[in-house]
Protein backbone atom coordinates (compact mmCIF):
# COMPACT_ATOMS: atom_id res chain seq x y z
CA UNK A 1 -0.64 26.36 3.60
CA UNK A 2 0.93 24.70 0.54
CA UNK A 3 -0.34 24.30 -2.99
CA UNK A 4 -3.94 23.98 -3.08
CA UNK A 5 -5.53 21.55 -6.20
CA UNK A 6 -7.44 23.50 -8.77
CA UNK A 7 -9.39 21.02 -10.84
CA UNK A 8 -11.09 20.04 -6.75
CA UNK A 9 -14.35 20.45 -7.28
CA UNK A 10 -14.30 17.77 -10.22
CA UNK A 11 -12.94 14.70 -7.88
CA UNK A 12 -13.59 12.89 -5.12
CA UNK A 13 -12.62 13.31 -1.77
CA UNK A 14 -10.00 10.59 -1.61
CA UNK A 15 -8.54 11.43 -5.39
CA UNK A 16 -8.49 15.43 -3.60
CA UNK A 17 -6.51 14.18 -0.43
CA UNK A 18 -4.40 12.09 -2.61
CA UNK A 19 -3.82 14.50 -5.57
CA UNK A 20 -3.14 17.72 -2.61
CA UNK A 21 -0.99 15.49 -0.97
CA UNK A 22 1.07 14.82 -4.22
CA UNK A 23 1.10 18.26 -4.69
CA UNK A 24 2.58 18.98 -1.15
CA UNK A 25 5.09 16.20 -0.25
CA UNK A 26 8.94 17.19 -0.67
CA UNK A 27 9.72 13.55 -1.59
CA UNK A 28 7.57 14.10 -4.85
CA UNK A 29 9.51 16.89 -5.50
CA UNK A 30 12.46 15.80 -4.66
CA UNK A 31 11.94 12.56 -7.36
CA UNK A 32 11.09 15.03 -9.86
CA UNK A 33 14.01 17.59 -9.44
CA UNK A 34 16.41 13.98 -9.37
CA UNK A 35 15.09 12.54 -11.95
CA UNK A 36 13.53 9.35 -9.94
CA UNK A 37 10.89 7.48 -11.41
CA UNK A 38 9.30 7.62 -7.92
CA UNK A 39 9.23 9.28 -4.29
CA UNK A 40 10.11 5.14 -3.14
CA UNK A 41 13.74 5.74 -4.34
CA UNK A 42 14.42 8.02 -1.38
CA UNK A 43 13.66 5.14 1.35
CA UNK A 44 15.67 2.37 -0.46
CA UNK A 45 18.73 5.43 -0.32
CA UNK A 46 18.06 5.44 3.36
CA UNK A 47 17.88 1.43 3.87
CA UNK A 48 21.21 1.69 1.92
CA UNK A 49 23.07 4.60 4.15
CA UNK A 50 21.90 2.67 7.39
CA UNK A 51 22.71 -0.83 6.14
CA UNK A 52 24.98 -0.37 3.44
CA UNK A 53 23.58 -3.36 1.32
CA UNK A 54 24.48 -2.30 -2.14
CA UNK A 55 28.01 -3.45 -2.78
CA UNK A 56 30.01 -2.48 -6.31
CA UNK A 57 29.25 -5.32 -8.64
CA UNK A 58 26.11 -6.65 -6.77
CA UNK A 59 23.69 -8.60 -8.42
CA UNK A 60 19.93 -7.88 -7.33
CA UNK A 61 16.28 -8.61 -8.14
CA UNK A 62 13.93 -6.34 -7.85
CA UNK A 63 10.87 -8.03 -7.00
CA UNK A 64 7.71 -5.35 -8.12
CA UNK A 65 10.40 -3.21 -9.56
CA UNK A 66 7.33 -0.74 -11.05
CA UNK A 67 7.67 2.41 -12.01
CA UNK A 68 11.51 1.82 -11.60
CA UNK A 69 12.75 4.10 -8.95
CA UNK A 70 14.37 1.26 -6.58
CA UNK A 71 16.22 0.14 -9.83
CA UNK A 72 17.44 3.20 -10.54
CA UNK A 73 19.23 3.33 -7.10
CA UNK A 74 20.64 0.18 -6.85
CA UNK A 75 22.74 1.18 -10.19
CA UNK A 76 23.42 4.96 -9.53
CA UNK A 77 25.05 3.33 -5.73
CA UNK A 78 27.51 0.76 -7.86
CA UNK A 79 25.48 -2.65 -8.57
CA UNK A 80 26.79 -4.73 -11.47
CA UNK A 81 23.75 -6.27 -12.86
CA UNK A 82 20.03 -5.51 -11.72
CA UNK A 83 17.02 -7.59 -12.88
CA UNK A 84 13.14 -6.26 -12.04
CA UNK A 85 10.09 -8.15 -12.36
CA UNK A 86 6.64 -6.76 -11.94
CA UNK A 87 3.34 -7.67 -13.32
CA UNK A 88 3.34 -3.69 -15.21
CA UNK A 89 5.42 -2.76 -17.81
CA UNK A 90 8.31 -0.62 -16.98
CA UNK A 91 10.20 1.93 -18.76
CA UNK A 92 13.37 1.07 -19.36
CA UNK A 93 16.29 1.79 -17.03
CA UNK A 94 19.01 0.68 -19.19
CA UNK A 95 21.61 -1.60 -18.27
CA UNK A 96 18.94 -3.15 -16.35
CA UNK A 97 17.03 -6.02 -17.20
CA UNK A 98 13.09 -5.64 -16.83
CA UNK A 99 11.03 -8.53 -17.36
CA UNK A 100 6.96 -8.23 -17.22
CA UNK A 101 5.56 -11.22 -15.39
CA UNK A 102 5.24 -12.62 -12.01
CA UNK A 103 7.63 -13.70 -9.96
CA UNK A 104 5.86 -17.07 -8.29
CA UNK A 105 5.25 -18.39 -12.20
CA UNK A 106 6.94 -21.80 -12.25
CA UNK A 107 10.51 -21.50 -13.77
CA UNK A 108 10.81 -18.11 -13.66
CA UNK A 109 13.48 -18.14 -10.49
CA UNK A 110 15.85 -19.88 -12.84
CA UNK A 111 14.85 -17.28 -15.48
CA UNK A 112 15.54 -14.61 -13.09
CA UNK A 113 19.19 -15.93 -12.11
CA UNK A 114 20.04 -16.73 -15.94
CA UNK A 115 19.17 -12.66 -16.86
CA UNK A 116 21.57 -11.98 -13.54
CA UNK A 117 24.34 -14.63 -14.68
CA UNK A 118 23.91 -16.00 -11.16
CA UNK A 119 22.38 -15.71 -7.93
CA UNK A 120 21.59 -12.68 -6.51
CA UNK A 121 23.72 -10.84 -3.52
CA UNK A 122 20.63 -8.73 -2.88
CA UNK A 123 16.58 -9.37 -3.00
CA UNK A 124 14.56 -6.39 -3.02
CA UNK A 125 11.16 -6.28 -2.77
CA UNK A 126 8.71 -2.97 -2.27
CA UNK A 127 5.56 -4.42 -3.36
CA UNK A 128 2.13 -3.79 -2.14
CA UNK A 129 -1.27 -5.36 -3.86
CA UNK A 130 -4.05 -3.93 -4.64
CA UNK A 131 -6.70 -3.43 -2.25
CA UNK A 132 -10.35 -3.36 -2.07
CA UNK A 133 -11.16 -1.61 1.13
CA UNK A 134 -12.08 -4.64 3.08
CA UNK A 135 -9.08 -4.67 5.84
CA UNK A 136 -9.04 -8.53 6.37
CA UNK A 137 -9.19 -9.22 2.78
CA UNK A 138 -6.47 -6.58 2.75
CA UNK A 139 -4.47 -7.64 4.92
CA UNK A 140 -4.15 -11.26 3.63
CA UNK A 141 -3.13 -9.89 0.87
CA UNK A 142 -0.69 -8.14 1.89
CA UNK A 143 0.79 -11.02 4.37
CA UNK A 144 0.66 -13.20 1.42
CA UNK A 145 3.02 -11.08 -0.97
CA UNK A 146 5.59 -10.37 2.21
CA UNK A 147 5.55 -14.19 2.42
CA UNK A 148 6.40 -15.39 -1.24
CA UNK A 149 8.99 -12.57 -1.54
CA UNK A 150 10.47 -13.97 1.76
CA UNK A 151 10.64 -17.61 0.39
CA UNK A 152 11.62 -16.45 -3.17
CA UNK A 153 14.51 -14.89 -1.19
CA UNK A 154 15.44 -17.63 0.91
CA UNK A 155 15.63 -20.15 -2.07
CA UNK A 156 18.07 -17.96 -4.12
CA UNK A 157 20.27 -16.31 -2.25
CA UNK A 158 23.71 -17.68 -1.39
CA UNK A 159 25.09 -17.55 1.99
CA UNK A 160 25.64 -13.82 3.20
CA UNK A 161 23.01 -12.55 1.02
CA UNK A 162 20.86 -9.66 1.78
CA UNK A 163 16.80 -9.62 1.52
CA UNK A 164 14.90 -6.21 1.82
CA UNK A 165 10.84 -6.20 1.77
CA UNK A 166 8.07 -4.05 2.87
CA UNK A 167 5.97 -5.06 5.90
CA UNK A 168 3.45 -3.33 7.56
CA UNK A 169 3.22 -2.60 11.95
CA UNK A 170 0.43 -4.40 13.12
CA UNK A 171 0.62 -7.32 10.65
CA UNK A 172 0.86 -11.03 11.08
CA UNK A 173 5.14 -10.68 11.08
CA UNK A 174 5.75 -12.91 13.78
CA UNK A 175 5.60 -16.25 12.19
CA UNK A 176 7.27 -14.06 9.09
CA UNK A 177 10.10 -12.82 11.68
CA UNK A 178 11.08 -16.53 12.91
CA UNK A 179 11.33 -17.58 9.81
CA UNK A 180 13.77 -14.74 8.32
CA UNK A 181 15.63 -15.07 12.11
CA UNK A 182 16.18 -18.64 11.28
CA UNK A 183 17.83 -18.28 7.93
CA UNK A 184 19.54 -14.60 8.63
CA UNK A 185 22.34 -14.12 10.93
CA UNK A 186 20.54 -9.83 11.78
CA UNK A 187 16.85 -9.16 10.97
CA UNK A 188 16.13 -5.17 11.68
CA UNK A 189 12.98 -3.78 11.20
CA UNK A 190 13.70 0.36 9.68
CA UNK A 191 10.92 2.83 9.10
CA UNK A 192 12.68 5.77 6.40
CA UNK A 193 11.87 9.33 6.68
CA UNK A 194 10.65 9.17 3.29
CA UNK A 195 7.70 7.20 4.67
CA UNK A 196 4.46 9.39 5.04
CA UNK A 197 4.35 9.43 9.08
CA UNK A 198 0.34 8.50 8.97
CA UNK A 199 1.47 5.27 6.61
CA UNK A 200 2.07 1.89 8.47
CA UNK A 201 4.60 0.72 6.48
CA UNK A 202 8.13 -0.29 7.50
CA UNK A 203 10.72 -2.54 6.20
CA UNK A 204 12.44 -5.39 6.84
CA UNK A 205 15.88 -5.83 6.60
CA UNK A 206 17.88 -9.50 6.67
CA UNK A 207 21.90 -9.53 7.15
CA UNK A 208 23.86 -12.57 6.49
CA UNK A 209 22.06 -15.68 4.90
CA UNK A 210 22.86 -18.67 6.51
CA UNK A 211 24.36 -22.08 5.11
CA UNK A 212 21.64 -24.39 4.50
CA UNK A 213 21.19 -26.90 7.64
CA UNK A 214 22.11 -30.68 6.52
């Protein structure tokens, strides 16, 4: 049956589905018993074991690096320098650099590759906005921030860099895959475990930057 909430009667029904199924899901857990900042370390551990994108001595952004949990991975598995950015403070996750801002600000890209002492091997990127409840509205959000971590990606990485972001099934990717399939030699779409089954999320994977066409 699992852990039932006590304090029930005193919420909502959405903070009571979302608060029993805290309570319940092994990932939580799991984060706490590891010390992870958040259940989302888990799936960026299972991009890694598929992919094996984190190389000793990487350099990565972390594009919406709050709480922290995807930074925390990319130094237990061997990266030499990691840099997050998110528009929330984070905690810090020392040797990593964690600047509160956003990414799109003018200048901030060079910023961003100064902290890493050059450009990234990796861009990762787990962001979501917030949303209102309105599914178009939604939506275009969400197709918006996919988009401008795709392009931030594209512009920084050197050739045979590596650029992971969350997408969602039923979005507007195809115009988003073309343009990835142009300037990656692999683009794989990967769902982890660690994603709640009833959640439409997947990622996006890119292998292999290309040169830049003359």
């Amino acid at each position: 049956m699992g852990a039932r909430l006590k304090t029930a009667d005193a919420r909502s029904m959405s903070s009571q589905q979302w608060l029993n199924r805290q309570i319940n899901d092994p990932f939580v857990k799991a984060a706490k018993a590891k010390g992870y900042r958040s259940r989302a370390a888990f799936k960026l551990e299972e991009i890694d074991d598929r992919f094996h994108i984190i190389k000793k001595g990487a350099r990565i952004v972390d594009l919406g690096c709050a709480p922290g949990g995807w930074v925390q991975i990319a130094l237990a598995r061997g990266a030499g320098r990691v840099v997050g950015i998110d528009l929330l403070p984070v905690d810090p996750i020392p040797p990593a650099i964690l600047i509160e801002g956003d990414f799109t600000t003018p200048g901030m890209d060079g910023r961003l590759i100064e902290e890493l002492g050059g450009s990234p091997s990796v861009v990762l990127s787990d962001m979501a906005p917030n949303t209102i409840g309105h599914p178009q509205t939604d939506h275009l959000r969400i197709v918006m921030l996919v988009e401008q971590a795709m392009h931030f990606a594209i512009e920084v990485l050197p050739v045979g860099g590596a650029f992971i972001t969350k997408a969602f099934q039923g979005g507007e990717t195809a115009p988003m895959l073309k343009l990835l399939r142009a300037h990656f030699e692999q683009v794989k779409h990967f769902k982890p475990k660690s994603s709640r089954a009833e959640s439409s999320e997947l990622y996006l994977v890119a292998l292999g930057k290309r040169p830049v066409a003359e």
